[in-house]
C-alpha atoms as a PDB file:
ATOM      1  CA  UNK A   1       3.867 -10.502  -9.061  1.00  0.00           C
ATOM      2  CA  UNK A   2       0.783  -8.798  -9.817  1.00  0.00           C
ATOM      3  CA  UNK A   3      -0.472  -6.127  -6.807  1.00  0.00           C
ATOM      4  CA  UNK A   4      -4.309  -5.862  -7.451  1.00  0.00           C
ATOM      5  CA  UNK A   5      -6.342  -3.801  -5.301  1.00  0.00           C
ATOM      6  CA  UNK A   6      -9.628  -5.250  -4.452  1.00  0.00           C
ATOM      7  CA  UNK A   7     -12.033  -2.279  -3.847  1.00  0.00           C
ATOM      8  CA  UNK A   8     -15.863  -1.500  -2.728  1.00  0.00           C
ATOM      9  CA  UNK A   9     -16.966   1.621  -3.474  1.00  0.00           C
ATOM     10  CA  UNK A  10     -16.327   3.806  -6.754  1.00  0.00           C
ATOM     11  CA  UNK A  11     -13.897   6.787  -6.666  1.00  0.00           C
ATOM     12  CA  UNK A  12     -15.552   8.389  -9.580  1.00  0.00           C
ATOM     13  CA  UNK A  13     -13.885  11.750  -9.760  1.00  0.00           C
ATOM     14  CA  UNK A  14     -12.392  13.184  -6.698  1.00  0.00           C
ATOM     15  CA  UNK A  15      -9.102  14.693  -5.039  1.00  0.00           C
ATOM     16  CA  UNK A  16      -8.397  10.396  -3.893  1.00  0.00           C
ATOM     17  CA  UNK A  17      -9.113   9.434  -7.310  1.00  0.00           C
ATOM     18  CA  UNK A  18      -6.215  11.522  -8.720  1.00  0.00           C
ATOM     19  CA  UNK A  19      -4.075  10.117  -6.078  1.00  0.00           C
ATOM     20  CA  UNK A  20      -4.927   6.799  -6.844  1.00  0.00           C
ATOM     21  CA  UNK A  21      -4.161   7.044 -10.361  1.00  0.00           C
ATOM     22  CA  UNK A  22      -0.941   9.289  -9.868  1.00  0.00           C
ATOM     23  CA  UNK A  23       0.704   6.569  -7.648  1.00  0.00           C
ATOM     24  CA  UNK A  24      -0.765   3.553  -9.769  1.00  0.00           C
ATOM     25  CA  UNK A  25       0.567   4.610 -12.982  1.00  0.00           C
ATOM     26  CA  UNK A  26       4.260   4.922 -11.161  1.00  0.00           C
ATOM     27  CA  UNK A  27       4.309   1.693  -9.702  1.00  0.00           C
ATOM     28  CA  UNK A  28       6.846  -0.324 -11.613  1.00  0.00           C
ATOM     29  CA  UNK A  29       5.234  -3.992 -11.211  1.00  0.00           C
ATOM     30  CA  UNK A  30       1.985  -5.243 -12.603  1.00  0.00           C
ATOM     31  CA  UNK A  31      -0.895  -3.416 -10.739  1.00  0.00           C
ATOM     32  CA  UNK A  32      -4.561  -3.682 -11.206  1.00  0.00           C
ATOM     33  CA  UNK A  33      -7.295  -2.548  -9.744  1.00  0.00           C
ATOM     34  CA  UNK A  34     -10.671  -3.937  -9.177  1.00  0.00           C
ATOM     35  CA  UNK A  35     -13.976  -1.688  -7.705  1.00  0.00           C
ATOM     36  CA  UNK A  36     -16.435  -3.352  -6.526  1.00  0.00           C
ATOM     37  CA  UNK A  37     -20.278  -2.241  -5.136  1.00  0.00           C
ATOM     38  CA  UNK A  38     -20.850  -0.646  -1.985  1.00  0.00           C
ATOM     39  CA  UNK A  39     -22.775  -3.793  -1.486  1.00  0.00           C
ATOM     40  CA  UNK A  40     -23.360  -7.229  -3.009  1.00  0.00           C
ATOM     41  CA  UNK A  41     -21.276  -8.107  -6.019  1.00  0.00           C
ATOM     42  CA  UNK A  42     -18.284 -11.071  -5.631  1.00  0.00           C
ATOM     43  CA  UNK A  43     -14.752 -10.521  -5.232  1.00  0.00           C
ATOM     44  CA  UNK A  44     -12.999 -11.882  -8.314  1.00  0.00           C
ATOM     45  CA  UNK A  45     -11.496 -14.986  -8.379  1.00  0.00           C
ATOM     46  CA  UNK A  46      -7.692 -14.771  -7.131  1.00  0.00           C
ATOM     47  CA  UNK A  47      -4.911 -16.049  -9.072  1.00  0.00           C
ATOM     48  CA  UNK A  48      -3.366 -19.664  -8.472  1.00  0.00           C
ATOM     49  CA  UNK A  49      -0.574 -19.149  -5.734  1.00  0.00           C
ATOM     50  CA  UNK A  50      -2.262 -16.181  -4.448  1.00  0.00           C
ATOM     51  CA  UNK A  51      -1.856 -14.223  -1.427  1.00  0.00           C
ATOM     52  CA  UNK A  52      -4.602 -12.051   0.566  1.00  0.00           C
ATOM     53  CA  UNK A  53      -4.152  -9.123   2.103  1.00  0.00           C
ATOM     54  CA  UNK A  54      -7.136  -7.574   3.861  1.00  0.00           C
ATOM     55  CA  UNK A  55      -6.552  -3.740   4.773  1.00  0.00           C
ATOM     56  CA  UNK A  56      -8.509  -4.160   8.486  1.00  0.00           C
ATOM     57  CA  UNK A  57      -8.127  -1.366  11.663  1.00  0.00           C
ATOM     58  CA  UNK A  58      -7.220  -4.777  13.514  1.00  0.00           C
ATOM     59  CA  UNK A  59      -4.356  -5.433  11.479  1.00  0.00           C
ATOM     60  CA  UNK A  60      -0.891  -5.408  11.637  1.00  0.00           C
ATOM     61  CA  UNK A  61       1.400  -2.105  10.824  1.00  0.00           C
ATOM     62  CA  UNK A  62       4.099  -2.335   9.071  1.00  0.00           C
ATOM     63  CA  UNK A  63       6.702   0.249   7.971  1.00  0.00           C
ATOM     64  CA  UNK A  64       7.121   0.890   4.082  1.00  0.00           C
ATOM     65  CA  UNK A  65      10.405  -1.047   4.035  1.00  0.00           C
ATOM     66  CA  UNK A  66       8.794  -4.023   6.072  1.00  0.00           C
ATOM     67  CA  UNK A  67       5.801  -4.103   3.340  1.00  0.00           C
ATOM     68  CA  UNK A  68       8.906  -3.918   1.000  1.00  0.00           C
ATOM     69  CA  UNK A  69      10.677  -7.020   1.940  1.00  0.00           C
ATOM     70  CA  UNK A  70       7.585  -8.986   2.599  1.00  0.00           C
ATOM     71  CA  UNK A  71       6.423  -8.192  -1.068  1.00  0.00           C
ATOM     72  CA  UNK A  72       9.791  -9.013  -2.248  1.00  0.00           C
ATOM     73  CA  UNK A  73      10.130 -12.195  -0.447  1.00  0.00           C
ATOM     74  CA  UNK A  74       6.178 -13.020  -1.788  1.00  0.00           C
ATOM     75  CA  UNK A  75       7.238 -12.661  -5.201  1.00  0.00           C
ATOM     76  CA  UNK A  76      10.449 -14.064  -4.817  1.00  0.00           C
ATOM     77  CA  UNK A  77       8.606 -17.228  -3.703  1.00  0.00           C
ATOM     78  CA  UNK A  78       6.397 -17.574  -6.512  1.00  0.00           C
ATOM     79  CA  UNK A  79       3.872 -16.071  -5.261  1.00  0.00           C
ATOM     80  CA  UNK A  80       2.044 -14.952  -8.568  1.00  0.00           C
ATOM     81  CA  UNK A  81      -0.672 -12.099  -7.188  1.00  0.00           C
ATOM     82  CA  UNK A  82      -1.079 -10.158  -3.934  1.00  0.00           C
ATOM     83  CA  UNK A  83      -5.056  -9.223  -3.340  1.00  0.00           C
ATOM     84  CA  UNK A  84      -5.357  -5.946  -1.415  1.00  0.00           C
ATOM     85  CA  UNK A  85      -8.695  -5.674  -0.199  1.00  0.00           C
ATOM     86  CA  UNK A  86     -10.380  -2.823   0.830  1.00  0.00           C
ATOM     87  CA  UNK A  87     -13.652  -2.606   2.416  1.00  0.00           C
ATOM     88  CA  UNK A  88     -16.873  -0.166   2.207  1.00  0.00           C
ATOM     89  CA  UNK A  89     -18.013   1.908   4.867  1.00  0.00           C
ATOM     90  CA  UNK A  90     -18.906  -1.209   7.276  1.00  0.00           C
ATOM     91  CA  UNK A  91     -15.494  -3.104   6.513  1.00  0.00           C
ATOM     92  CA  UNK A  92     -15.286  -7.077   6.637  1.00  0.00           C
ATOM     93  CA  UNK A  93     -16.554  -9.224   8.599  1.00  0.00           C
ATOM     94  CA  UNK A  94     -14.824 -11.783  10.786  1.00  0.00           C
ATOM     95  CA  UNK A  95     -15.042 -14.387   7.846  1.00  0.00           C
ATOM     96  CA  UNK A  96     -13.116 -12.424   5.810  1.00  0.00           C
ATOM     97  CA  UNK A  97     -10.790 -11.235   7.954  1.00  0.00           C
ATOM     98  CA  UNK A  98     -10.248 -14.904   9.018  1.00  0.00           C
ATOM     99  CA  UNK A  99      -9.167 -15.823   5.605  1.00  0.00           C
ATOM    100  CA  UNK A 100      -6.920 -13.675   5.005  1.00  0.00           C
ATOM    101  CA  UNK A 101      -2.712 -14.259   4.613  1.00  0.00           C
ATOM    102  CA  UNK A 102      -2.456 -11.248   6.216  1.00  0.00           C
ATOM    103  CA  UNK A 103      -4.406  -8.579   7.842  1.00  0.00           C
ATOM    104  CA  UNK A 104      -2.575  -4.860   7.460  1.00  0.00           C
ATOM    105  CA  UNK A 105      -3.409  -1.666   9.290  1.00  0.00           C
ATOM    106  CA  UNK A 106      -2.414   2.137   8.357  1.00  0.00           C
ATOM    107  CA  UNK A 107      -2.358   2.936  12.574  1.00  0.00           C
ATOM    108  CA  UNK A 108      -5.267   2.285  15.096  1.00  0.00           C
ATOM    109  CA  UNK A 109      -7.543   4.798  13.432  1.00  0.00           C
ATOM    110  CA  UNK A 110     -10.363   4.031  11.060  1.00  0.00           C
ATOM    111  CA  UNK A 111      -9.685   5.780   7.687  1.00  0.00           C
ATOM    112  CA  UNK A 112     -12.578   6.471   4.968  1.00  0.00           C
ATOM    113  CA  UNK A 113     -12.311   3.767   2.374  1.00  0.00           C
ATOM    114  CA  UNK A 114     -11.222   6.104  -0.410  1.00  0.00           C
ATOM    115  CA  UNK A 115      -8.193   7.781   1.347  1.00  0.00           C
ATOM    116  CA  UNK A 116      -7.183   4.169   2.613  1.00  0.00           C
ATOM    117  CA  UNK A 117      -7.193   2.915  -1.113  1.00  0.00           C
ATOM    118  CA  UNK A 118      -4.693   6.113  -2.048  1.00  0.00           C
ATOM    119  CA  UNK A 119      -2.654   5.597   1.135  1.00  0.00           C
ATOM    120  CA  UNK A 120      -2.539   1.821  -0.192  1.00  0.00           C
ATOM    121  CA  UNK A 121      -1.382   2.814  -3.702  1.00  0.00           C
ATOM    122  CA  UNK A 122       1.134   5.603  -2.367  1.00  0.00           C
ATOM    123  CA  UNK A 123       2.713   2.416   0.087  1.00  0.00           C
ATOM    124  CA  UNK A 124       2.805   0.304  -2.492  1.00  0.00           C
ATOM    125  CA  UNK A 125       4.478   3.028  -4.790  1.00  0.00           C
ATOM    126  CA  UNK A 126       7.109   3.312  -2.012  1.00  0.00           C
ATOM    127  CA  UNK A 127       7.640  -0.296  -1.699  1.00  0.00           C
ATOM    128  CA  UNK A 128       8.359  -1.534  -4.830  1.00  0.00           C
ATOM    129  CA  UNK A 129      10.349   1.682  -5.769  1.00  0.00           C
ATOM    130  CA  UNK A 130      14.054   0.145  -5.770  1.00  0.00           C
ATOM    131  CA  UNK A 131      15.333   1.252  -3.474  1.00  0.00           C
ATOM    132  CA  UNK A 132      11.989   2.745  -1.893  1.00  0.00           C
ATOM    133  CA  UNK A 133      11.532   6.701  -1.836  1.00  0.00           C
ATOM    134  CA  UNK A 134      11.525   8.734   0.934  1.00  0.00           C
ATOM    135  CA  UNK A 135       9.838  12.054   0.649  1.00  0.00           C
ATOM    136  CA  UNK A 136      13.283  13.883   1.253  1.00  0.00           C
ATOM    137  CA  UNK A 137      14.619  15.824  -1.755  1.00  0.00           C
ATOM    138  CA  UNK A 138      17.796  16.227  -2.449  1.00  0.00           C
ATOM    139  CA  UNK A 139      20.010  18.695  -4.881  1.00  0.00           C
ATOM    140  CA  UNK A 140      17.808  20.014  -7.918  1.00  0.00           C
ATOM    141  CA  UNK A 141      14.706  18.316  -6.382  1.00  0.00           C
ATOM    142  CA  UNK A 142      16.092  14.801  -6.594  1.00  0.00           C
ATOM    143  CA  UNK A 143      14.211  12.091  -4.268  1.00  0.00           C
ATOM    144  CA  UNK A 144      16.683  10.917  -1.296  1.00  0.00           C
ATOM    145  CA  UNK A 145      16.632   7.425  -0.324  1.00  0.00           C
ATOM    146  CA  UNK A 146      15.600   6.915   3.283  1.00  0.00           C
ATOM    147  CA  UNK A 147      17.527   6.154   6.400  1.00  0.00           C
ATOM    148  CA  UNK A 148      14.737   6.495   8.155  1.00  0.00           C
ATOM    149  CA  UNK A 149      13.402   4.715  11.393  1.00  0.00           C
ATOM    150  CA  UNK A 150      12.962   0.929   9.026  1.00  0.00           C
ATOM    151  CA  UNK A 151      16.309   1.164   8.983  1.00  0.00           C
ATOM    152  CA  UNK A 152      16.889   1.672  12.708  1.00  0.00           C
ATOM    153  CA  UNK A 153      17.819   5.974  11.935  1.00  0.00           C
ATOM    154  CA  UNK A 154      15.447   7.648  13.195  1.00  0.00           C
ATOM    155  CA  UNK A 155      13.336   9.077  10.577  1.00  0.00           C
ATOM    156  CA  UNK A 156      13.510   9.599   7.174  1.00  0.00           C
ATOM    157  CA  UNK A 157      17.363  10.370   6.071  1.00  0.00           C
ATOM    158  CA  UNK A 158      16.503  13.144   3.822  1.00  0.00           C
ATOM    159  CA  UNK A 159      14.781  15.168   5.963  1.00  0.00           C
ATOM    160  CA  UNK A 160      17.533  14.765   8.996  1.00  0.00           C
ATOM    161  CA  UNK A 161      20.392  15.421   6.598  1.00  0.00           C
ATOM    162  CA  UNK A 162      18.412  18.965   5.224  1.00  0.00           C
ATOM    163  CA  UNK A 163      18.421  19.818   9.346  1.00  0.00           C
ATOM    164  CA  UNK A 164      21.840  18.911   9.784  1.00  0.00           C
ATOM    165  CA  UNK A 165      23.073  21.309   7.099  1.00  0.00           C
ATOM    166  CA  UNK A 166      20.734  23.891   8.905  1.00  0.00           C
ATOM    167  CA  UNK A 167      18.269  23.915   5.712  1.00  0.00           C
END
């Protein structure tokens, strides 16, 4: 399944453009990525057996392993692109928001639109990393895998097994 990010506004170069590009070029599954004008210009046309996801303060928020499944279980049902779209300065409007498949949140705050596209890349990193990352390292800087509070522990494993060892 193809992730493509939908975006308004250019990154040009800046400290979220390096971001972007770190997490997009480690993502393991199709990804492309789409900028459009602050203003004006037309989303492209989605894929056949498309989904929509429209990154809105109103939305829903989901851990990284619940964006994990629910991308699996897209893909795994044909699904052949998910649309992430992410808004300009004034957002979308209630049209937009009203056709989407899903509306998704990063909490209750409103974030600029260039740190929500590399916050969007980074979650998208994590979730189709199999099985997805945790920032925990383990022996010789190797990434843990979480146990964290998707997974009904509490937080992310690598960092409570580091405090358990008293490290």
């Amino acid at each position: 399944m193809l992730l493509h990010i939908v975006a308004r506004g250019k990154l040009g170069r800046s400290a979220e453009a390096e971001l972007v590009e770190r997490y997009l070029k480690r993502i393991a599954w199709p990804v492309k990525m789409t900028e459009l004008p602050e203003s004006g210009g037309s989303l492209p046309a989605a894929a056949a057996n498309s989904v929509t996801i429209v990154m809105d303060e109103k939305g829903e928020q989901l851990g990284s392993m619940e964006l994990a499944r629910l991308l699996e279980r897209w893909r795994d049902g044909g699904k052949r692109e998910a649309r992430f779209l992410v808004g300009g300065a004034d957002g979308f409007d209630d049209g937009m928001r009203a056709g989407a498949d899903l509306l998704l949140a990063f909490g209750k705050a409103t974030w600029p639109h260039l740190l929500a596209r590399a916050m969007l890349a980074e979650q998208l990193f994590r979730a189709t990393s199999n099985p997805p990352a945790c920032p925990g390292r383990g022996p010789a800087g190797r990434r843990r895998l979480c146990g964290g509070a998707d997974r009904g522990g509490g937080g992310c494993g690598g960092a409570s097994r580091r405090q358990a060892r008293g490290g």
